[in-house]
Protein backbone atom coordinates (compact mmCIF):
# COMPACT_ATOMS: atom_id res chain seq x y z
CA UNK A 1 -29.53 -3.77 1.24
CA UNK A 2 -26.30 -1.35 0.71
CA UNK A 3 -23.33 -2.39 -1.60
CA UNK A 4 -20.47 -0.65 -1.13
CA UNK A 5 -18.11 -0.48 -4.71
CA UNK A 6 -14.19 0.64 -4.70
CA UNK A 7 -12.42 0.85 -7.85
CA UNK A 8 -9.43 -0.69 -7.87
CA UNK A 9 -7.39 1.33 -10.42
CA UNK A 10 -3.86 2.53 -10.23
CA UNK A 11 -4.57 5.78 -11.70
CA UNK A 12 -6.09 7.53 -14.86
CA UNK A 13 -5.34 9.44 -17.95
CA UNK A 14 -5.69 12.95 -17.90
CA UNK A 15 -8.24 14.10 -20.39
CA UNK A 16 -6.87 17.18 -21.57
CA UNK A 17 -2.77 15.73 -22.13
CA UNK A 18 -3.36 11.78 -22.15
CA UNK A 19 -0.97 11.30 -19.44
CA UNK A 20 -1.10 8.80 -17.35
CA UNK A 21 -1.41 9.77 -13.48
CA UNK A 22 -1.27 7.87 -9.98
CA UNK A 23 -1.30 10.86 -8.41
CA UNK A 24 -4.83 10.57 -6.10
CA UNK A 25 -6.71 14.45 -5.81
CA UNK A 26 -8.92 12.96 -3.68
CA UNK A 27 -12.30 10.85 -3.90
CA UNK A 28 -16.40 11.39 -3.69
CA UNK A 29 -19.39 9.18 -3.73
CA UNK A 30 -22.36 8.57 -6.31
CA UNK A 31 -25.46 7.04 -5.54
CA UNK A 32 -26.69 5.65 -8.79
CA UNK A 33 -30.41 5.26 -8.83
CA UNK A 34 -31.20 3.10 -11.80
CA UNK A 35 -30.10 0.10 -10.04
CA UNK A 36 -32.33 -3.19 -10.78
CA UNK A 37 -33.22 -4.89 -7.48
CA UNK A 38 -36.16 -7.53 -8.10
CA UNK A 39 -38.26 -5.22 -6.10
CA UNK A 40 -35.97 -5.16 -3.15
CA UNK A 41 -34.55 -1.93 -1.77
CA UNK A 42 -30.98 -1.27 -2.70
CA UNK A 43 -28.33 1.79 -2.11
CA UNK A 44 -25.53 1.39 -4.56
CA UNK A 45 -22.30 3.61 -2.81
CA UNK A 46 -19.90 3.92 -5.53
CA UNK A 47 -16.92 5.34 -4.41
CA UNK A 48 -14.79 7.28 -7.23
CA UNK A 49 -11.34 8.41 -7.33
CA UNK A 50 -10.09 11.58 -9.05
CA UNK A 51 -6.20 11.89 -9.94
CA UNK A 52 -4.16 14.90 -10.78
CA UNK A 53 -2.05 15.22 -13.61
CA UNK A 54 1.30 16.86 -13.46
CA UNK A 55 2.28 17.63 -16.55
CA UNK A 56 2.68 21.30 -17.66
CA UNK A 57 1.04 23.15 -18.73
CA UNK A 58 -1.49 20.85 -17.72
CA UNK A 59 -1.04 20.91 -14.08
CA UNK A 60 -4.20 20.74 -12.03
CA UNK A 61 -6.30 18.49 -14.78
CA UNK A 62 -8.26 15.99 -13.41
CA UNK A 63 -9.48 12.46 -14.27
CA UNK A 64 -11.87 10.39 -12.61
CA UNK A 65 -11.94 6.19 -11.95
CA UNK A 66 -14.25 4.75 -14.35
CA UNK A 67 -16.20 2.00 -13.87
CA UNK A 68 -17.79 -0.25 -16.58
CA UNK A 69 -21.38 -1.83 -16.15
């Protein structure tokens, strides 16, 4: 079985200023492994966003969705 997770977030706070940012950098994927299954073989896609703040002198800082289990 595969489940496929979004997050749904408008954007994030920039760790370094606390801004808040929609601005999207882009997006990867994690494949969390400690995933209970009952036995049965699962691939958990999480897909995660990273935004971009643009605040100086913070330009270029990055923040990533988070997702809570």
């Amino acid at each position: 079985m595969r489940v496929d997770v979004q997050g749904s977030a408008a954007g994030g706070s920039c760790p370094l200023c606390g801004t808040w940012s929609d601005h999207v950098h882009g997006s990867y994927l994690r494949f969390p492994t400690d995933v209970p299954s009952g036995g049965r073989s699962v691939v958990l896609r999480l897909r995660v966003r990273r935004f971009t703040c643009r605040m100086p002198p913070v330009v270029g800082g990055r923040s990533s969705s988070r997702y809570r289990g």
